[in-house]
PDB file of N, CA and C in Angstrom:
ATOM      1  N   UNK A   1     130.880 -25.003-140.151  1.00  0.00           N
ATOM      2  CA  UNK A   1     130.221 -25.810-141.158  1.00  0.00           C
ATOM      3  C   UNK A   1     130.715 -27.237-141.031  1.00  0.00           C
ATOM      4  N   UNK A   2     129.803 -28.035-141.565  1.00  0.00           N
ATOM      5  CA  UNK A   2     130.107 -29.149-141.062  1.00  0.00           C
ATOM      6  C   UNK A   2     130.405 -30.316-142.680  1.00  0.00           C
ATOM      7  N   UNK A   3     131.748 -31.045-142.350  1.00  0.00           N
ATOM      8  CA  UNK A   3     132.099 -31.380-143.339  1.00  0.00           C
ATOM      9  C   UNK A   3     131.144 -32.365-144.285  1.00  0.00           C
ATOM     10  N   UNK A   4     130.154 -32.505-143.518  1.00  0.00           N
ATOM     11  CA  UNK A   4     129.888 -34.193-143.489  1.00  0.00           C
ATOM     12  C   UNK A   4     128.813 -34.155-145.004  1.00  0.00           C
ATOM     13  N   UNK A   5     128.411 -33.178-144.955  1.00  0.00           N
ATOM     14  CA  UNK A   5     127.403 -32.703-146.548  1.00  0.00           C
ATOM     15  C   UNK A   5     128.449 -33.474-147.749  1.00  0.00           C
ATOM     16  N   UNK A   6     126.999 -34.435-148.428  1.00  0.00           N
ATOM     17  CA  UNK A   6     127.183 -34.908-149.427  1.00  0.00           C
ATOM     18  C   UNK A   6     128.260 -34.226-150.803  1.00  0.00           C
ATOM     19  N   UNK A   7     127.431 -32.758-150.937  1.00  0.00           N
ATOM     20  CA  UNK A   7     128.091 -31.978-152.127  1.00  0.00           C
ATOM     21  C   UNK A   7     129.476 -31.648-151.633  1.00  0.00           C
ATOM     22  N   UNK A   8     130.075 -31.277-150.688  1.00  0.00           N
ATOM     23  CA  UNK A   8     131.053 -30.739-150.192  1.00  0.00           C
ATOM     24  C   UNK A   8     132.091 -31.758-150.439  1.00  0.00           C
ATOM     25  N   UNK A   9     131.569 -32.982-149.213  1.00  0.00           N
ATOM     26  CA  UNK A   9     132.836 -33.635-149.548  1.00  0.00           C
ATOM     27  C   UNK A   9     133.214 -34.088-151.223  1.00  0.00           C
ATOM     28  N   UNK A  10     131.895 -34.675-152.066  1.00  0.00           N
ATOM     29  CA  UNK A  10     132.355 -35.245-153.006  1.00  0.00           C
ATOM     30  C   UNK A  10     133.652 -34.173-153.997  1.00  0.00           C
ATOM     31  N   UNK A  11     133.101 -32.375-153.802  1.00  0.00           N
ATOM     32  CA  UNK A  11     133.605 -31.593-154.318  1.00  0.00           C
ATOM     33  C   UNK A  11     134.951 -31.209-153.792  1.00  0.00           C
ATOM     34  N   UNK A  12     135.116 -31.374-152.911  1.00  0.00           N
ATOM     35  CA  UNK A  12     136.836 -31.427-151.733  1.00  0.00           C
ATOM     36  C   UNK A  12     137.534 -32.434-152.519  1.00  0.00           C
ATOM     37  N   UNK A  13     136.598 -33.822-152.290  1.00  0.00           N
ATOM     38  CA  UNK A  13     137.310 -35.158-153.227  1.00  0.00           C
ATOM     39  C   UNK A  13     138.421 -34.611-154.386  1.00  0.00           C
ATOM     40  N   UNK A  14     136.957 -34.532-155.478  1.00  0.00           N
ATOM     41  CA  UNK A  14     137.472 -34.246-156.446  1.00  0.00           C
ATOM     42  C   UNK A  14     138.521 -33.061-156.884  1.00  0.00           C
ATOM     43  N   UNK A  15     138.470 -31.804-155.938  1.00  0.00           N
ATOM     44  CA  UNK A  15     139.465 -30.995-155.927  1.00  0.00           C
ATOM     45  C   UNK A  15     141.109 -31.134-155.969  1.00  0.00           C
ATOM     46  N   UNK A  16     141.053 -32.013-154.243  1.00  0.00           N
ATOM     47  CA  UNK A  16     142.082 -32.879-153.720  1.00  0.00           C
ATOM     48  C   UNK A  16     143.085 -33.513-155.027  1.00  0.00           C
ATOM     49  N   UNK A  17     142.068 -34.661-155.290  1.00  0.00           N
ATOM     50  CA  UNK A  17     142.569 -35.118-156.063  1.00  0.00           C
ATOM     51  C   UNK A  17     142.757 -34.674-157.638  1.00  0.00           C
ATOM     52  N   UNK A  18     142.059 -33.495-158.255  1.00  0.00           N
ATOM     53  CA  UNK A  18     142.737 -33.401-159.424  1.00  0.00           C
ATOM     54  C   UNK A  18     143.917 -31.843-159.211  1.00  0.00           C
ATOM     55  N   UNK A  19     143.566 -30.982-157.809  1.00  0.00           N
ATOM     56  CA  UNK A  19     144.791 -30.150-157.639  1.00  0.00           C
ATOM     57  C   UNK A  19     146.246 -31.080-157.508  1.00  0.00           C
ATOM     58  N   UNK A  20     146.203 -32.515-157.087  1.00  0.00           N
ATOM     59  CA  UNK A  20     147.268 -33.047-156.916  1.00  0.00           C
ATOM     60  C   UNK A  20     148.037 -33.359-158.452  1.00  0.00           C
ATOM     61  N   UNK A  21     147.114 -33.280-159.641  1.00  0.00           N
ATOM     62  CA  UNK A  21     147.721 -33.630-161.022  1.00  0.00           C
ATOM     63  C   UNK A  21     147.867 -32.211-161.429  1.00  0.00           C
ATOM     64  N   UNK A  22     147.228 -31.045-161.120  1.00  0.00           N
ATOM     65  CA  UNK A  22     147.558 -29.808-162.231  1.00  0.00           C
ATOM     66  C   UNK A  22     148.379 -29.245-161.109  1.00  0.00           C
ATOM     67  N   UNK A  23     148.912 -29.081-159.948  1.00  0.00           N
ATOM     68  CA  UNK A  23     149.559 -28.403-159.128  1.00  0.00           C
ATOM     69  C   UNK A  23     148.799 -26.870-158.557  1.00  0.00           C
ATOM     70  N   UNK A  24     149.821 -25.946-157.830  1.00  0.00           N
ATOM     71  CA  UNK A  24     148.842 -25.000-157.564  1.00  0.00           C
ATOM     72  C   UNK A  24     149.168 -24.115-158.213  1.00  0.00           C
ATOM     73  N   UNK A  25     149.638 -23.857-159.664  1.00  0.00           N
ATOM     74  CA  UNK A  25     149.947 -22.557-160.069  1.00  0.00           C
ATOM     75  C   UNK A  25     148.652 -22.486-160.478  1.00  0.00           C
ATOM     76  N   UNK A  26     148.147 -23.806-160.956  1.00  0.00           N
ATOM     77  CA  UNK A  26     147.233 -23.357-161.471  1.00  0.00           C
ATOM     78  C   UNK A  26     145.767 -23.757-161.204  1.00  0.00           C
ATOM     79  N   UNK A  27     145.077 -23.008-159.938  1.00  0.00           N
ATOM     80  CA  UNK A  27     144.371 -23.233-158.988  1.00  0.00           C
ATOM     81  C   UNK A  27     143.305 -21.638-158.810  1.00  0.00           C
ATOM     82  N   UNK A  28     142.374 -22.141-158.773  1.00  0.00           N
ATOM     83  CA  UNK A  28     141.090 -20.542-158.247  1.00  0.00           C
ATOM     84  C   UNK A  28     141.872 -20.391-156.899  1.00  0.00           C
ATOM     85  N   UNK A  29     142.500 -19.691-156.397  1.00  0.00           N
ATOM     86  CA  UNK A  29     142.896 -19.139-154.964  1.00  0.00           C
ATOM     87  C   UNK A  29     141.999 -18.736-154.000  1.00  0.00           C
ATOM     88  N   UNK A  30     141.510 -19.441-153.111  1.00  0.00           N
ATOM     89  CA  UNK A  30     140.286 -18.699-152.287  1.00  0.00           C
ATOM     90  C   UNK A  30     139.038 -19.659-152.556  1.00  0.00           C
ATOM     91  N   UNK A  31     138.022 -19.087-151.614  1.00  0.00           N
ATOM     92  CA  UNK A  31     136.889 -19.894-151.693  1.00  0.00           C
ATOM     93  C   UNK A  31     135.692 -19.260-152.785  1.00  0.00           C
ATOM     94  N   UNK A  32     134.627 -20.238-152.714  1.00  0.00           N
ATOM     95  CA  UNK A  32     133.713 -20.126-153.941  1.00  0.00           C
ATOM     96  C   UNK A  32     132.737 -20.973-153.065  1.00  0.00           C
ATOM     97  N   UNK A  33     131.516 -19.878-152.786  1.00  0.00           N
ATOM     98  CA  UNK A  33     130.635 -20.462-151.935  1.00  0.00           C
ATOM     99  C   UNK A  33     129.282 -20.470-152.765  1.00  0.00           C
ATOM    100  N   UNK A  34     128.166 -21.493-152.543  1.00  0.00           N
ATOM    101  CA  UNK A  34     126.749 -21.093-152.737  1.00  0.00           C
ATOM    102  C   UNK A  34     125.951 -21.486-151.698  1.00  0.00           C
ATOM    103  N   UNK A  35     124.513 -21.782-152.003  1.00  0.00           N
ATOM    104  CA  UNK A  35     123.332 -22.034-151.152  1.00  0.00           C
ATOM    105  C   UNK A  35     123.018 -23.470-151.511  1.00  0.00           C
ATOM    106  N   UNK A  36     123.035 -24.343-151.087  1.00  0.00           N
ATOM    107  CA  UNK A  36     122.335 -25.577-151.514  1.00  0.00           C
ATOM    108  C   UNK A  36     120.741 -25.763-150.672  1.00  0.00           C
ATOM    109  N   UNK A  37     120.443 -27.290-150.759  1.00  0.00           N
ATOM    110  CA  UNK A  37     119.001 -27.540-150.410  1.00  0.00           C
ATOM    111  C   UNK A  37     118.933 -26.407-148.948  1.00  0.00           C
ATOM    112  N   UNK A  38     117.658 -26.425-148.480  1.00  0.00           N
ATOM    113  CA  UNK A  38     117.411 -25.890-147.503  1.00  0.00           C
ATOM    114  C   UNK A  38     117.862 -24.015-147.591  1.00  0.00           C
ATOM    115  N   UNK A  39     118.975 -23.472-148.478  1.00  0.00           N
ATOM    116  CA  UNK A  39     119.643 -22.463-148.359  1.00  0.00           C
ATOM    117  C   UNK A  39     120.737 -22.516-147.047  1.00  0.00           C
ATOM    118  N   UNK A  40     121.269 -24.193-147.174  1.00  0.00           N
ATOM    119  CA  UNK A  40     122.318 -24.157-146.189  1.00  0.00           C
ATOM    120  C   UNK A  40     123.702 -23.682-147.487  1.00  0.00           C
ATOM    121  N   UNK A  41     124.626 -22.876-146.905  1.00  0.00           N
ATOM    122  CA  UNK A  41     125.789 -22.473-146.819  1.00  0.00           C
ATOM    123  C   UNK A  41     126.904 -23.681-147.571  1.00  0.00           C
ATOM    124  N   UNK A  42     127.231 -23.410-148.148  1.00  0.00           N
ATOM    125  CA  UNK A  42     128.314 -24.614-148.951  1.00  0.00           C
ATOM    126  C   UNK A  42     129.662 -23.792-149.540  1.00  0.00           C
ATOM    127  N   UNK A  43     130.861 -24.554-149.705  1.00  0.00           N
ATOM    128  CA  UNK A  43     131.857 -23.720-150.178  1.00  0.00           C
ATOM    129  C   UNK A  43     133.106 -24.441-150.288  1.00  0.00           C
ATOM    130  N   UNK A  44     134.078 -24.755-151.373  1.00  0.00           N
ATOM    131  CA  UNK A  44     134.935 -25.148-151.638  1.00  0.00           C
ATOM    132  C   UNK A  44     136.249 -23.844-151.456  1.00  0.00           C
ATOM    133  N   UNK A  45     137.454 -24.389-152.107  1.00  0.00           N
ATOM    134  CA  UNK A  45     138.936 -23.375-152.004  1.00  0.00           C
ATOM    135  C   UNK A  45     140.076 -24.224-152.940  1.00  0.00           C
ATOM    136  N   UNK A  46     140.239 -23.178-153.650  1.00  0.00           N
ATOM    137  CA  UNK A  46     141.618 -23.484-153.904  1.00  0.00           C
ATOM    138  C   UNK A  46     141.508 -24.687-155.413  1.00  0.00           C
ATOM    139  N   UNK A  47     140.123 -24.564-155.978  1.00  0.00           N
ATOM    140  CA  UNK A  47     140.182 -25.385-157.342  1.00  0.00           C
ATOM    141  C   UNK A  47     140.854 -25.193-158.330  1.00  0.00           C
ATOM    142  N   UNK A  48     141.052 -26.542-159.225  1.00  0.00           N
ATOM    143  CA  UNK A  48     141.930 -26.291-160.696  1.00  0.00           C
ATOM    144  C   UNK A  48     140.821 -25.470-161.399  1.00  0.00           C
ATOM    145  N   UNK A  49     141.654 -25.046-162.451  1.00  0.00           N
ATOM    146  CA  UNK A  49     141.371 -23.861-163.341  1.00  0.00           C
ATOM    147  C   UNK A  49     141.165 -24.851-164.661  1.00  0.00           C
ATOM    148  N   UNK A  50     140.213 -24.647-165.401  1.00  0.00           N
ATOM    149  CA  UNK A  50     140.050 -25.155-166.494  1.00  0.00           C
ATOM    150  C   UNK A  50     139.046 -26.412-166.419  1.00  0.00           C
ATOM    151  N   UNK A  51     138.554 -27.124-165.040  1.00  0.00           N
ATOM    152  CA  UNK A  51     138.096 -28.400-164.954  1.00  0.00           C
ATOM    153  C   UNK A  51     136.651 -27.392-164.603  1.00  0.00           C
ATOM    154  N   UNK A  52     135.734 -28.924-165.062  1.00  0.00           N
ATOM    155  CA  UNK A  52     134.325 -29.113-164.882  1.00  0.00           C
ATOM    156  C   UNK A  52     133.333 -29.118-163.306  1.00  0.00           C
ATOM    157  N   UNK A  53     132.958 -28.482-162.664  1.00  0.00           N
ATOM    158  CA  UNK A  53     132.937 -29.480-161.549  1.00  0.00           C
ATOM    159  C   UNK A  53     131.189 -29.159-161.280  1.00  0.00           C
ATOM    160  N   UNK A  54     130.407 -30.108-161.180  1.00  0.00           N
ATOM    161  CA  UNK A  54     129.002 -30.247-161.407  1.00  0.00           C
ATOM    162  C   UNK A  54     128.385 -31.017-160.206  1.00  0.00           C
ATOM    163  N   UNK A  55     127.777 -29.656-160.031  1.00  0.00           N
ATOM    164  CA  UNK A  55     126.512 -30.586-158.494  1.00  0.00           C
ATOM    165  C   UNK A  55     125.753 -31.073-158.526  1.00  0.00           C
ATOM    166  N   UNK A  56     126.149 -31.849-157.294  1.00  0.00           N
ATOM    167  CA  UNK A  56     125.428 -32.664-156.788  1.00  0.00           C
ATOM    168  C   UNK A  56     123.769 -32.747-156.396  1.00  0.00           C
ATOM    169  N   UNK A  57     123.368 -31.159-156.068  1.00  0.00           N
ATOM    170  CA  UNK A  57     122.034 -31.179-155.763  1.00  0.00           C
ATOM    171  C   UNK A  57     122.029 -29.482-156.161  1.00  0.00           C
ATOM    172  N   UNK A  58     120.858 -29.318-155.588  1.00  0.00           N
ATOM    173  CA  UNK A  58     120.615 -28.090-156.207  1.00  0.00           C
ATOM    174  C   UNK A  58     121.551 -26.847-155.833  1.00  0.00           C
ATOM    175  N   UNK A  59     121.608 -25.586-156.381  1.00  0.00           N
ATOM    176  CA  UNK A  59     122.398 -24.717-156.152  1.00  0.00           C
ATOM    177  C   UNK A  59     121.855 -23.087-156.405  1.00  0.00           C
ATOM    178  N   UNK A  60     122.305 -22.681-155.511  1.00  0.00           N
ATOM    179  CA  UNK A  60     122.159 -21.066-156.274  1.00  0.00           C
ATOM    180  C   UNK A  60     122.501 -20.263-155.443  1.00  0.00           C
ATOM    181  N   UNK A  61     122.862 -18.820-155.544  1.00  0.00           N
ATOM    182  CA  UNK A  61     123.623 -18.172-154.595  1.00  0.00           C
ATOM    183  C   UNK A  61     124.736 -18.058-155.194  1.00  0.00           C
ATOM    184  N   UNK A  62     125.342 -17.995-155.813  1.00  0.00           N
ATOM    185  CA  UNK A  62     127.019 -18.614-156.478  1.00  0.00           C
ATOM    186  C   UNK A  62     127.361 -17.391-155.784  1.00  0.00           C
ATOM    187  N   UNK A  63     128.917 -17.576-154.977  1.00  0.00           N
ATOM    188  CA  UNK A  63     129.560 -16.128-155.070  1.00  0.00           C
ATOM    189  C   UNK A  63     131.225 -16.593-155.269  1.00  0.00           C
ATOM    190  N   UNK A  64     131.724 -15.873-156.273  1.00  0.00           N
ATOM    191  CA  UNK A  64     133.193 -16.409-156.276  1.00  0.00           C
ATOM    192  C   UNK A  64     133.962 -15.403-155.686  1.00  0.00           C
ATOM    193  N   UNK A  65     134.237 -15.936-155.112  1.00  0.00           N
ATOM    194  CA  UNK A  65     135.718 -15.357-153.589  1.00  0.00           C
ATOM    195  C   UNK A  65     137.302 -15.875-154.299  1.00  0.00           C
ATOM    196  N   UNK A  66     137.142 -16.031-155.009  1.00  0.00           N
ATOM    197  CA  UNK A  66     138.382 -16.503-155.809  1.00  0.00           C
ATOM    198  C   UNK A  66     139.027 -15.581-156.325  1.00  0.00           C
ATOM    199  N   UNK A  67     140.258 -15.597-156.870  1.00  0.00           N
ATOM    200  CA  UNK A  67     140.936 -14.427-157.525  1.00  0.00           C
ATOM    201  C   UNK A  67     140.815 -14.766-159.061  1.00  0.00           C
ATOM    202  N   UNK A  68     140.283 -15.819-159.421  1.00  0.00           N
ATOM    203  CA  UNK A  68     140.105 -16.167-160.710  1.00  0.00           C
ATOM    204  C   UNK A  68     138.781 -16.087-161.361  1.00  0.00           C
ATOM    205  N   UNK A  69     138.241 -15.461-162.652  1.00  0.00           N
ATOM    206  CA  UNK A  69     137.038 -15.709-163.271  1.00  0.00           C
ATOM    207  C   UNK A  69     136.552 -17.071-162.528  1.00  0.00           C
ATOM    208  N   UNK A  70     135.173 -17.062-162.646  1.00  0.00           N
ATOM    209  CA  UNK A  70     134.445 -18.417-162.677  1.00  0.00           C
ATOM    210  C   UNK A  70     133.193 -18.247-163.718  1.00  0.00           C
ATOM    211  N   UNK A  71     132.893 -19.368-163.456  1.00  0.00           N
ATOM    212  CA  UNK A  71     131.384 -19.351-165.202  1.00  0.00           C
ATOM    213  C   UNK A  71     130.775 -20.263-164.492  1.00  0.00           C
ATOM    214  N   UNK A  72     129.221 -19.824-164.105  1.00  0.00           N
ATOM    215  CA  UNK A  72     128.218 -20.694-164.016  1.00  0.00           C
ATOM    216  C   UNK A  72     127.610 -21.270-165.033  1.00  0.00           C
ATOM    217  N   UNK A  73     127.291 -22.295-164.608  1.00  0.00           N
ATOM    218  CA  UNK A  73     125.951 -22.714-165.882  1.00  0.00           C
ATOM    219  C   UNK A  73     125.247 -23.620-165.185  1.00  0.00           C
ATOM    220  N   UNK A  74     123.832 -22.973-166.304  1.00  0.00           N
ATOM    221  CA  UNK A  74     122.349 -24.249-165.776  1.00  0.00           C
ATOM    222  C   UNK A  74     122.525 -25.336-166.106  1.00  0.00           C
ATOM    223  N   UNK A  75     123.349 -25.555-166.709  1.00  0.00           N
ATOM    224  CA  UNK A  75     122.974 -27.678-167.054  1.00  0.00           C
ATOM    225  C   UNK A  75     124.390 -27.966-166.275  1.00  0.00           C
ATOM    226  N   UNK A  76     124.357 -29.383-166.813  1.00  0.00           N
ATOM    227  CA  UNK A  76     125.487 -30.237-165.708  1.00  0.00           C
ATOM    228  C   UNK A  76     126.503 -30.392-166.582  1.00  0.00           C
ATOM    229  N   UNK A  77     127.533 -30.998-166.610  1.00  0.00           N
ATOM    230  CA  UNK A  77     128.754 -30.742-167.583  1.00  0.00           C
ATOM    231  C   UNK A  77     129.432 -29.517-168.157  1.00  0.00           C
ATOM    232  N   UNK A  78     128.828 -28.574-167.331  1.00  0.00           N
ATOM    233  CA  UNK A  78     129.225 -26.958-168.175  1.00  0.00           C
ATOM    234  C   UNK A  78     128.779 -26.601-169.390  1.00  0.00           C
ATOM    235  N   UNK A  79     127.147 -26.852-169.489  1.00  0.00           N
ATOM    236  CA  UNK A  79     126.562 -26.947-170.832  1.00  0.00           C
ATOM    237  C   UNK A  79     125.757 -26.102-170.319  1.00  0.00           C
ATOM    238  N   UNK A  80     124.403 -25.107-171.396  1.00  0.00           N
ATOM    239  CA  UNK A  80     123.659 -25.047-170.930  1.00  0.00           C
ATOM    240  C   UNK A  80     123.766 -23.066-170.871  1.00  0.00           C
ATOM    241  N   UNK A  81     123.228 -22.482-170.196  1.00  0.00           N
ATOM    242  CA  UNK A  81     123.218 -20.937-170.102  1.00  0.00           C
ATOM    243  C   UNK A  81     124.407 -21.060-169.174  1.00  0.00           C
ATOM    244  N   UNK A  82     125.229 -19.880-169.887  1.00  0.00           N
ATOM    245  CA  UNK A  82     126.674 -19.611-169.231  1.00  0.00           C
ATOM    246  C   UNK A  82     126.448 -17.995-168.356  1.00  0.00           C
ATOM    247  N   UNK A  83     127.113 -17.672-167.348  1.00  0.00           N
ATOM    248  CA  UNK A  83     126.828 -16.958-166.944  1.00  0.00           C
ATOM    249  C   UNK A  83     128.455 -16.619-166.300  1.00  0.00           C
ATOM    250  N   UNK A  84     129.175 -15.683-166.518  1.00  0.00           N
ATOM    251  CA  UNK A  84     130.505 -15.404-165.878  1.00  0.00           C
ATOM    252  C   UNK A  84     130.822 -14.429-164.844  1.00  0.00           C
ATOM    253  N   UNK A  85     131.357 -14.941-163.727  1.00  0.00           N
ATOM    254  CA  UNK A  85     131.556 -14.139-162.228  1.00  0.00           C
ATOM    255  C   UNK A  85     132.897 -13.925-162.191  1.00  0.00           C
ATOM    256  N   UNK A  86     133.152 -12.562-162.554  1.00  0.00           N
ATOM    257  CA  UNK A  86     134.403 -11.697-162.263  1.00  0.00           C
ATOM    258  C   UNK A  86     135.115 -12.517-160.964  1.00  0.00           C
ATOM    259  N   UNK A  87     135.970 -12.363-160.196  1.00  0.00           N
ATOM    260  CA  UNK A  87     136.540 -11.991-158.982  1.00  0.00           C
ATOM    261  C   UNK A  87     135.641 -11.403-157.896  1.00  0.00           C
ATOM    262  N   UNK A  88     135.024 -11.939-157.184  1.00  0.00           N
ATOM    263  CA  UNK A  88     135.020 -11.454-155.986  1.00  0.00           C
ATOM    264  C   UNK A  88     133.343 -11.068-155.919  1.00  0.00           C
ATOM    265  N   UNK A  89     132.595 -11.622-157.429  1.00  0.00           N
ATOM    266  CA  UNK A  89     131.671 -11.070-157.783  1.00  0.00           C
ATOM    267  C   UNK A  89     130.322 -12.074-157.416  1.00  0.00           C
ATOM    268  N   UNK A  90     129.394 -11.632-157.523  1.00  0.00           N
ATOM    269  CA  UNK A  90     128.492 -12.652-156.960  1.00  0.00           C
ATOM    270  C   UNK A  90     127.393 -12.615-158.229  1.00  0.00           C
ATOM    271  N   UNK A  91     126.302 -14.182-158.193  1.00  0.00           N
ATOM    272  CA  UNK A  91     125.539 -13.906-159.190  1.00  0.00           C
ATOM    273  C   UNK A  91     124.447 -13.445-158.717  1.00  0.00           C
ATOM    274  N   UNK A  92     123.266 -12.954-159.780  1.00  0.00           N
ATOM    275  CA  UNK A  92     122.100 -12.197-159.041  1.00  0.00           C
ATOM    276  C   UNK A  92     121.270 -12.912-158.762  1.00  0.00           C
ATOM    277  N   UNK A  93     120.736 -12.468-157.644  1.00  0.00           N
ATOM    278  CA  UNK A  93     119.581 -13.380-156.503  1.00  0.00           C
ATOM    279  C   UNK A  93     118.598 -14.469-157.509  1.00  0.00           C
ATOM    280  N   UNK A  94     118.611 -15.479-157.199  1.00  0.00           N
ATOM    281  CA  UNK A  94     117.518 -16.205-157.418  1.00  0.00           C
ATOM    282  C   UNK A  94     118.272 -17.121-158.838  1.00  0.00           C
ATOM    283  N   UNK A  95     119.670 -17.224-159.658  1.00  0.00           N
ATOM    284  CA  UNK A  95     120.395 -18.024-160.417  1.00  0.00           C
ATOM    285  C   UNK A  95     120.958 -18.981-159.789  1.00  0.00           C
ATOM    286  N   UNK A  96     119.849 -19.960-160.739  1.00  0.00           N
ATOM    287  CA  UNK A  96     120.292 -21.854-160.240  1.00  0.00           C
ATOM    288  C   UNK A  96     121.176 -22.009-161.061  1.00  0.00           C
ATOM    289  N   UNK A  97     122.308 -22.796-160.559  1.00  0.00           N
ATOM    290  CA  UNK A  97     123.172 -23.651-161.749  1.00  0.00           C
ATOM    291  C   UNK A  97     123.899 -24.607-161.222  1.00  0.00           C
ATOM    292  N   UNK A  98     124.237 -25.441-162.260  1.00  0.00           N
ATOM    293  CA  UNK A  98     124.301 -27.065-162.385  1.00  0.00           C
ATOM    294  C   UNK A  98     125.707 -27.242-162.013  1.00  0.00           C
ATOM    295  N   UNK A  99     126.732 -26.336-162.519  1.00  0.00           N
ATOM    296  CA  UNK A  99     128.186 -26.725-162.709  1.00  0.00           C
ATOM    297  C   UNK A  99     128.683 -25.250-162.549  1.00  0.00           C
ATOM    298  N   UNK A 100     130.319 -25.946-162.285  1.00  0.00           N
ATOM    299  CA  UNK A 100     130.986 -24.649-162.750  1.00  0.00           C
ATOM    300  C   UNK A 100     132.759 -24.712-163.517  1.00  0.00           C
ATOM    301  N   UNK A 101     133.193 -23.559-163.626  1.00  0.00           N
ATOM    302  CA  UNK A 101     134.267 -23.736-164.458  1.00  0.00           C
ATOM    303  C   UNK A 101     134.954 -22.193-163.699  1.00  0.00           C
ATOM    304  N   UNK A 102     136.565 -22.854-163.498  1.00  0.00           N
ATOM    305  CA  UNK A 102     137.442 -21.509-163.402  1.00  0.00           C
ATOM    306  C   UNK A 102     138.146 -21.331-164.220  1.00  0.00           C
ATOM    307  N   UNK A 103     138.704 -19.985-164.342  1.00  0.00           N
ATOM    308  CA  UNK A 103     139.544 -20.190-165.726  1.00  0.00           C
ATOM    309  C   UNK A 103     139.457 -18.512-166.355  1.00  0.00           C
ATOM    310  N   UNK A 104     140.203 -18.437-167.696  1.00  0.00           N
ATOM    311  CA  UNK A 104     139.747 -17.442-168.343  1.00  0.00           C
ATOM    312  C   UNK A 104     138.969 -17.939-169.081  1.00  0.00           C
ATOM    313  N   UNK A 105     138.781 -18.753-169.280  1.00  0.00           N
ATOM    314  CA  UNK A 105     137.456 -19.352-170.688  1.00  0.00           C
ATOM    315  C   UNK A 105     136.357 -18.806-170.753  1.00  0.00           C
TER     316      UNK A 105
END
């Protein structure tokens, strides 16, 4: 995969830099992939727990590979229809969403 996708890097960015303020205890462990435009392949690792993080373009496919809950949602800011992915769990075919959140929340 190739780094160079808009959503990716901005979402690496922002990872980078806010795993560097919460540390890694407290971090989703593992990756968290979806489908963006086209149904190309996208996927972050290793996010803070408790933060917002809202795409860039369209999305769907969610699968969390993480060892931590995650929560989709349709709107942007983590607003909007909530939808929560266990560990390891994926959402069902054809759920767009805007943002996401790790965490127990």
């Amino acid at each position: 995969m190739r780094c160079t996708r808009p959503a990716v890097v901005a979402l690496l960015g922002l990872a980078l830099t806010l795993a560097a303020h919460t540390g890694a205890a407290c971090a989703a462990k593992g990756p968290f992939s979806w489908l963006g435009p086209k149904d190309r392949p996208f996927f972050v690792e290793n996010l803070p727990d408790g933060r917002c993080f809202t795409m860039s373009q369209e999305a769907h496919g969610a699968r969390n590979g993480t060892g931590t809950p995650a929560v989709i949602f349709s709107g942007k800011q983590c607003n909007g229809k909530a939808l929560r992915l266990a560990p390891g769990r994926q959402a069902p075919r054809g759920t767009v969403f805007s943002s996401v959140r790790f965490g127990p929340r």
